[in-house]
Protein backbone atom coordinates (compact mmCIF):
# COMPACT_ATOMS: atom_id res chain seq x y z
CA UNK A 1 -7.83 3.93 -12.73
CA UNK A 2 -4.72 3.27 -14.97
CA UNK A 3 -2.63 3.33 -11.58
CA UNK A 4 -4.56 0.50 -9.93
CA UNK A 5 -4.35 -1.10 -12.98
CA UNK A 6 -1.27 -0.39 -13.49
CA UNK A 7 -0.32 -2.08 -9.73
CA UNK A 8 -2.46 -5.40 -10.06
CA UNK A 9 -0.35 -5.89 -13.15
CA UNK A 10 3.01 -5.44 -11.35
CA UNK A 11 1.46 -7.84 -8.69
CA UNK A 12 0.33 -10.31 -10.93
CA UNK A 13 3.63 -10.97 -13.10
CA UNK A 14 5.69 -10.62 -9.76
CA UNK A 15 3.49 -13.11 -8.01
CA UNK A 16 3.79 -15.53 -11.10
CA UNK A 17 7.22 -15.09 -11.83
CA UNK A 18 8.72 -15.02 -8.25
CA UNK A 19 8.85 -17.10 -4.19
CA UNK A 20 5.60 -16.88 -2.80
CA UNK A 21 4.88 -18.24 -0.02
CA UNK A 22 1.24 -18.67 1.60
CA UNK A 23 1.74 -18.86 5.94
CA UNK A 24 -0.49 -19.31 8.90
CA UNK A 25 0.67 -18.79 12.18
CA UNK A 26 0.59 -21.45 14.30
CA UNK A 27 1.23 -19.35 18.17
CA UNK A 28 -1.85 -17.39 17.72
CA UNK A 29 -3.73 -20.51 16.32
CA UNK A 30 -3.34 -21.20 19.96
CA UNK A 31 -5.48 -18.77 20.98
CA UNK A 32 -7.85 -19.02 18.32
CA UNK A 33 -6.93 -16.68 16.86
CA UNK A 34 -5.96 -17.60 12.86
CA UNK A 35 -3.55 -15.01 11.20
CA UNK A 36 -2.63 -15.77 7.87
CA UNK A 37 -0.32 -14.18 5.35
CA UNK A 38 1.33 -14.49 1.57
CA UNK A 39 5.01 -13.27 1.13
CA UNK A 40 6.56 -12.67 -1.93
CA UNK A 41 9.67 -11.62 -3.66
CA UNK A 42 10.23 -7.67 -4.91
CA UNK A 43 13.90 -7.76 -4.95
CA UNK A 44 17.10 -9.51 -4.78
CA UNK A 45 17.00 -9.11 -0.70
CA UNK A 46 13.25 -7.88 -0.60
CA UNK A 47 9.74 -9.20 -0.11
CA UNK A 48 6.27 -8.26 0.49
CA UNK A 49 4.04 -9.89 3.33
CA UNK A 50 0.50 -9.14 3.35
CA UNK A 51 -1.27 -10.91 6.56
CA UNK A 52 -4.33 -10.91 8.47
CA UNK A 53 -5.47 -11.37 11.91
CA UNK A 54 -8.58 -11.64 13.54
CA UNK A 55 -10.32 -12.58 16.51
CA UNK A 56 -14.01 -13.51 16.95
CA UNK A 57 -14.25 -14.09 20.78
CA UNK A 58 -17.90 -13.16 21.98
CA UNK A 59 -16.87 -13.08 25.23
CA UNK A 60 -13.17 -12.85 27.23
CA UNK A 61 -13.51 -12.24 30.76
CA UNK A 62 -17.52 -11.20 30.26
CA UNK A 63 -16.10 -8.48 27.39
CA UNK A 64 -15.77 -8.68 23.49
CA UNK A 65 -12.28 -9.43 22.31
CA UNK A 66 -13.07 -8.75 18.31
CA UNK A 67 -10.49 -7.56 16.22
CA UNK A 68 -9.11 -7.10 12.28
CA UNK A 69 -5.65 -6.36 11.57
CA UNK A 70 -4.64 -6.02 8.31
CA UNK A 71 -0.94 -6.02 7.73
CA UNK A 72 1.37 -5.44 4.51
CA UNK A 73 5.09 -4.95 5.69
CA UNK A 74 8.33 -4.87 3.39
CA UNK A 75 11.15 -6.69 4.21
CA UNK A 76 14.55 -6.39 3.97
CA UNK A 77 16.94 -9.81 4.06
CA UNK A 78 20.28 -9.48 5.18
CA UNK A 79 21.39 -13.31 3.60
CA UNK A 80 19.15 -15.20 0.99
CA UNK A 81 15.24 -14.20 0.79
CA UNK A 82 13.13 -16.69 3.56
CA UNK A 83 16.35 -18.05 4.85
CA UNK A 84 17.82 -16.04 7.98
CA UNK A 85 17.80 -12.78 9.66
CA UNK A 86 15.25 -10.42 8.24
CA UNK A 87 13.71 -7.00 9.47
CA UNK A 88 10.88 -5.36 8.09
CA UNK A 89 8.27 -2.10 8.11
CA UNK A 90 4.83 -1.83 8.62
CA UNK A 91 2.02 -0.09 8.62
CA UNK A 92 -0.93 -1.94 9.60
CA UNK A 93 -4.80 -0.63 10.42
CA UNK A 94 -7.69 -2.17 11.95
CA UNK A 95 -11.10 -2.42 13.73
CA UNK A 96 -11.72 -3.94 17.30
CA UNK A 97 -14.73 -4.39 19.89
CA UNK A 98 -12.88 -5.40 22.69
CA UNK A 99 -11.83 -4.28 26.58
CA UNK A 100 -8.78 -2.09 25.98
CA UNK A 101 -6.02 -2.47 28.97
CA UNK A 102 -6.75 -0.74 32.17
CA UNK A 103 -10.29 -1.51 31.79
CA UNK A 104 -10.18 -5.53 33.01
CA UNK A 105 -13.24 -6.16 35.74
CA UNK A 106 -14.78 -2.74 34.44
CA UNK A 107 -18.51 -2.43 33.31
CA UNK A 108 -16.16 -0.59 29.83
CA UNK A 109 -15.58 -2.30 26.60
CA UNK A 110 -14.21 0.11 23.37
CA UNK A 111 -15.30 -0.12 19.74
CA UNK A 112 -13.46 1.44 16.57
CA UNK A 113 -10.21 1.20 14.56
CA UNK A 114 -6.79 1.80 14.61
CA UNK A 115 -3.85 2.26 12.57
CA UNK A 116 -0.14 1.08 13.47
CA UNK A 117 3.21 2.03 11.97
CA UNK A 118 6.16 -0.58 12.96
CA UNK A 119 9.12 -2.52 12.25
CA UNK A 120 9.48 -6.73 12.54
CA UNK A 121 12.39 -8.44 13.24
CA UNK A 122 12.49 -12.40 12.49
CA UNK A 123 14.62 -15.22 11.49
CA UNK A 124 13.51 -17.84 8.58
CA UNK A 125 14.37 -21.42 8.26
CA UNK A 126 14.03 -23.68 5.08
CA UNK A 127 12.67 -26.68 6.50
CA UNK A 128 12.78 -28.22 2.71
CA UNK A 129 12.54 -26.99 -0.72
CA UNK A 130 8.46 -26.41 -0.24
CA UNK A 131 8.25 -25.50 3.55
CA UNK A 132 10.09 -22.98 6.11
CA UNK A 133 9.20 -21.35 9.38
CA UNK A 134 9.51 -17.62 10.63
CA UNK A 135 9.82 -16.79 14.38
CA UNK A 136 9.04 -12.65 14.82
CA UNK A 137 8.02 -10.31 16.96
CA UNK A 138 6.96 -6.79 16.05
CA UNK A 139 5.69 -3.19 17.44
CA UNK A 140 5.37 0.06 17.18
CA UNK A 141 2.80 2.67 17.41
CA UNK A 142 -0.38 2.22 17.35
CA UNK A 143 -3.13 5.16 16.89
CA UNK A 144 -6.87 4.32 18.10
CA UNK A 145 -10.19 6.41 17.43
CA UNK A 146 -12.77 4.44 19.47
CA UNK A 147 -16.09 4.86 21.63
CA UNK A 148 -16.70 3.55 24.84
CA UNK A 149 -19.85 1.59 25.92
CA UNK A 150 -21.06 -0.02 29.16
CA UNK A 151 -21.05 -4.06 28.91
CA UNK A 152 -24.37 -4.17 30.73
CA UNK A 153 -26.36 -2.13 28.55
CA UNK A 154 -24.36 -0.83 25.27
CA UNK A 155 -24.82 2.33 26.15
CA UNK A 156 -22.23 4.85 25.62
CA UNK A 157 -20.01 5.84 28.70
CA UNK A 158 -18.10 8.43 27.17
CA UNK A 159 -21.10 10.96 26.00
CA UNK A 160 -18.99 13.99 27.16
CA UNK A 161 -16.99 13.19 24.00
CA UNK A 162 -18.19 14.70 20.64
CA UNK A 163 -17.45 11.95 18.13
CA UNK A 164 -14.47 9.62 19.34
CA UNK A 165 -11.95 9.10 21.63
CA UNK A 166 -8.59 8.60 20.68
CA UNK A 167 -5.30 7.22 22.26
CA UNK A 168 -1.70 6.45 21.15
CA UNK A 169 0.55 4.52 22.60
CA UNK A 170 3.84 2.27 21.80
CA UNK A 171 3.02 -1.47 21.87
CA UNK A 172 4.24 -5.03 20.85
CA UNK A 173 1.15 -6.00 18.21
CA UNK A 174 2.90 -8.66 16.20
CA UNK A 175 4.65 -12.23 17.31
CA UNK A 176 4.25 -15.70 16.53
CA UNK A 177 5.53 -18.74 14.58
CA UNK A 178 4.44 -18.61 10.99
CA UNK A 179 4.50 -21.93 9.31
CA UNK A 180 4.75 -21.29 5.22
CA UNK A 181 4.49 -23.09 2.69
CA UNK A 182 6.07 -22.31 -1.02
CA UNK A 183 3.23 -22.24 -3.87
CA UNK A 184 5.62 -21.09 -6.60
């Protein structure tokens, strides 16, 4: 308990004392899908983005596309924090009802969660003293335990498998243009 207290603390003062920026991405707004996302200052070239995705599409192509990415990444500035070439680290996890790749115009949909371990690249612009914008893209590999059920009935396909399947694979999972905006 002391170590969680301990850690909000450490958040708290640095969140109060330091850049923090509040963002929303405005490329997967597009899609309707809203990711949002606070970054703050841990260092003199450092910071800490937390974001969120998530998608609540019923229906893409007649299967789910529901998802919940959760995101902290640190991130290492090579000029001045928000302002210029950055890269960062990952590791992100997740739950998702949706039709994985490979299965498009297939009676298949998966549900279950994931976990993803990555690096970002990006460039930040100070637009003025209160707002900037970050261009990124981001990947790396992604870990999914998941079951598989038939879109007509929601039924289980996969009932040769014991508990769940699982699959790995390298993928892009991050991208967009977040537009931020500086609260302190």
């Amino acid at each position: 308990m002391k170590k969680y207290l301990s850690l909000f603390f450490l958040l708290s003062v640095s969140l109060s004392y330091s850049q923090t920026y509040v963002k929303f991405n405005g490329a997967t707004a597009l899609a309707l899908i809203p990711n949002i996302g606070v970054e703050t200052s841990i260092g003199k070239k450092m910071t800490l983005q937390v974001d969120a995705t998530a998608s609540f599409w019923e229906s893409v192509n007649g299967a789910p596309f529901k998802a919940f990415i959760l995101t902290p990444e640190v991130r290492y500035h090579f000029n001045e924090k928000n302002n210029g070439l950055y890269v960062g680290g990952n590791i992100s996890g997740g739950v998702f009802e949706l039709q994985k790749y490979g299965y498009k115009d297939t009676d298949f949909y998966q549900k279950g969660l994931n976990y993803m371990l990555g690096v970002t690249i990006g460039y930040q612009w100070k637009v003025s003293d209160k707002w900037a914008l970050d261009l990124f893209v981001g990947g790396g590999h992604q870990e999914a335990f998941y079951k598989g059920y038939l879109l007509s009935t929601g039924e289980r396909y996969d009932t040769w498998v014991h508990d769940y399947n699982k699959s790995g694979e390298w993928i892009l999972y991050r991208g967009g243009l977040m537009i931020a905006y500086k609260i302190n």
